[in-house]
Protein backbone atom coordinates (compact mmCIF):
# COMPACT_ATOMS: atom_id res chain seq x y z
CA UNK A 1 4.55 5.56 -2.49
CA UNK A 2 1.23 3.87 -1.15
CA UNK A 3 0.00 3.30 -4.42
CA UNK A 4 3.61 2.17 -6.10
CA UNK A 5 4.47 -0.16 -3.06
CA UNK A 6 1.16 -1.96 -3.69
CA UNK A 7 1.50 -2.39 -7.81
CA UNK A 8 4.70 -3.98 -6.81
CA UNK A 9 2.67 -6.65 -5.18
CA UNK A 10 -0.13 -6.45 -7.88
CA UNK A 11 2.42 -7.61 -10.19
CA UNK A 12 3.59 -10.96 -8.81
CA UNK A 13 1.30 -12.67 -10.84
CA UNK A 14 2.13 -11.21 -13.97
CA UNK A 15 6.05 -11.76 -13.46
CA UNK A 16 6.96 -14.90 -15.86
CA UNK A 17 4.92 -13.02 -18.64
CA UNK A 18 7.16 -9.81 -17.67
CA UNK A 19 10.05 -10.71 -18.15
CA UNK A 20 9.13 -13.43 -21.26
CA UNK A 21 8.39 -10.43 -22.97
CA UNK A 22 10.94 -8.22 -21.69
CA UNK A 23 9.21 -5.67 -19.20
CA UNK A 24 11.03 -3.92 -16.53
CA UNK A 25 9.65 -4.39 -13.07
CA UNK A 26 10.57 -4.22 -9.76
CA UNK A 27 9.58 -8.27 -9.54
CA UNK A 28 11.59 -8.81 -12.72
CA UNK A 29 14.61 -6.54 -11.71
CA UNK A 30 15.20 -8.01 -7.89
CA UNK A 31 13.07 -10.95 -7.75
CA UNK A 32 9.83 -11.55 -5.80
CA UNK A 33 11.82 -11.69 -1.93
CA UNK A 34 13.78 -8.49 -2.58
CA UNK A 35 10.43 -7.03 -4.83
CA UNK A 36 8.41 -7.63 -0.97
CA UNK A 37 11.21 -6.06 0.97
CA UNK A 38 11.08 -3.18 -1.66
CA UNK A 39 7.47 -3.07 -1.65
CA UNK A 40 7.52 -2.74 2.38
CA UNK A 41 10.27 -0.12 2.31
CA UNK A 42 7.49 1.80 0.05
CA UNK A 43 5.13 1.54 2.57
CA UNK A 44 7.21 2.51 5.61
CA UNK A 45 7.71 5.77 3.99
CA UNK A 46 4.13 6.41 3.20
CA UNK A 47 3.66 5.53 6.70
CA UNK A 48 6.38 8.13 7.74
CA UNK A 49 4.85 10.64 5.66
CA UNK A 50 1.38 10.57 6.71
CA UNK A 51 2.62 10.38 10.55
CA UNK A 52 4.45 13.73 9.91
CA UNK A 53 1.37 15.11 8.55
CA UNK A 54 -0.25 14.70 11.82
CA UNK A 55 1.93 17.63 12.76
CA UNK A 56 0.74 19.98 10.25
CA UNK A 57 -3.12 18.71 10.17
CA UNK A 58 -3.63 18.57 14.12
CA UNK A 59 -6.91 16.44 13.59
CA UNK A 60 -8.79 13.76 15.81
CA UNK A 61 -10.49 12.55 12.38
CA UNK A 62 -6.72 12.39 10.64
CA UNK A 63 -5.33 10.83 13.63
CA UNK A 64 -7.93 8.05 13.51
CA UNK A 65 -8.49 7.62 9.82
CA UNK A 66 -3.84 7.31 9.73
CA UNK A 67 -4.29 4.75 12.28
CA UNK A 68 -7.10 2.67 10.36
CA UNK A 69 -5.07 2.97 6.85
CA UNK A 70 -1.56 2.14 8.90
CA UNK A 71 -3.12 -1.20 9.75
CA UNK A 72 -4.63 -1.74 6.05
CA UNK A 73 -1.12 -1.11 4.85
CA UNK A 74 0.26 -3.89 7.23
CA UNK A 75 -2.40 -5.90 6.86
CA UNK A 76 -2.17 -5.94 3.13
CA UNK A 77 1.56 -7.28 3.58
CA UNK A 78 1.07 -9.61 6.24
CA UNK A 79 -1.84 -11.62 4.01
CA UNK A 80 0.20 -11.63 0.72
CA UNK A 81 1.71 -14.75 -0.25
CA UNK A 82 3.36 -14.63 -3.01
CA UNK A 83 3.29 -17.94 -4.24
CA UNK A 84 -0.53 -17.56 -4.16
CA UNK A 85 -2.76 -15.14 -6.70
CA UNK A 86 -5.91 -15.35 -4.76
CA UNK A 87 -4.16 -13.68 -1.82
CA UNK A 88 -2.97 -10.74 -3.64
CA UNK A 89 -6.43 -10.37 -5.20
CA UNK A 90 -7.49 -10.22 -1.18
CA UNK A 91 -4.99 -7.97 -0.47
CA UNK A 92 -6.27 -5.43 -2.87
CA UNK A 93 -10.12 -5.78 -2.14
CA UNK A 94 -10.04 -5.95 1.42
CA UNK A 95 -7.32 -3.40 2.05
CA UNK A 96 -5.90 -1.15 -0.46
CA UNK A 97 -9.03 -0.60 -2.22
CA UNK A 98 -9.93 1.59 0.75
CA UNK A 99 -7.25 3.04 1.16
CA UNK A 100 -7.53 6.34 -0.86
CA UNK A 101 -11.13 6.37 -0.09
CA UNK A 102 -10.78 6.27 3.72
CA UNK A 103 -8.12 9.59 3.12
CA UNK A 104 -9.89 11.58 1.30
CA UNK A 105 -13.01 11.09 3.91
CA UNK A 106 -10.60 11.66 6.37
CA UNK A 107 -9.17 15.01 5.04
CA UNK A 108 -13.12 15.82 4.25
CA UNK A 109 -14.45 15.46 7.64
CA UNK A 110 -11.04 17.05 8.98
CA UNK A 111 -11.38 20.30 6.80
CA UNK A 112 -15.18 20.79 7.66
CA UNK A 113 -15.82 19.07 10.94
CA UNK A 114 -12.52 20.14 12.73
């Protein structure tokens, strides 16, 4: 969900060409407003998800490294404008290209440092 909610935003740019040529998006099915809201609801859940997980993984490490990609994950919508490509292109390198990196070294240092 992480990974879909974001290519939903990746994808803004690319939306006149998308449906010119007859491509089936999110962006192209509901339009860039509903696309966000869709793209947020995405997150939410992998937000939800990795917040239950706390449950089953019991770790200071997870704990801190959920909080740190949380806020990348709001962060990421919160700079986005849609209206704007550079900001998108921020989005992704100063937030959601960390993202899988920063849970995998979180589930690293969890399984061998916990």
């Amino acid at each position: 969900t992480w990974i879909g909610g974001f290519d939903m935003i990746y994808t803004i740019p690319d939306r006149e060409y998308d449906i010119e040529n007859g491509l089936k998006t999110v962006m192209t099915a509901y339009g860039i407003n509903k696309g966000m809201v869709i793209s947020a609801i995405t997150h939410a859940i992998t937000i939800i998800f990795f917040a239950f997980l706390i449950f089953y993984i019991r770790s200071y490490f997870y704990i801190a490294g959920f909080l740190v990609i949380s806020t990348l994950i709001i962060y990421q919508h919160l700079i986005v404008n849609p209206s704007d490509p550079k900001s998108i292109r921020v989005s992704f390198l100063n937030a959601n290209s960390f993202i899988g990196i920063i849970f995998l070294a979180t589930l690293i240092l969890t399984q061998y440092l916990h």
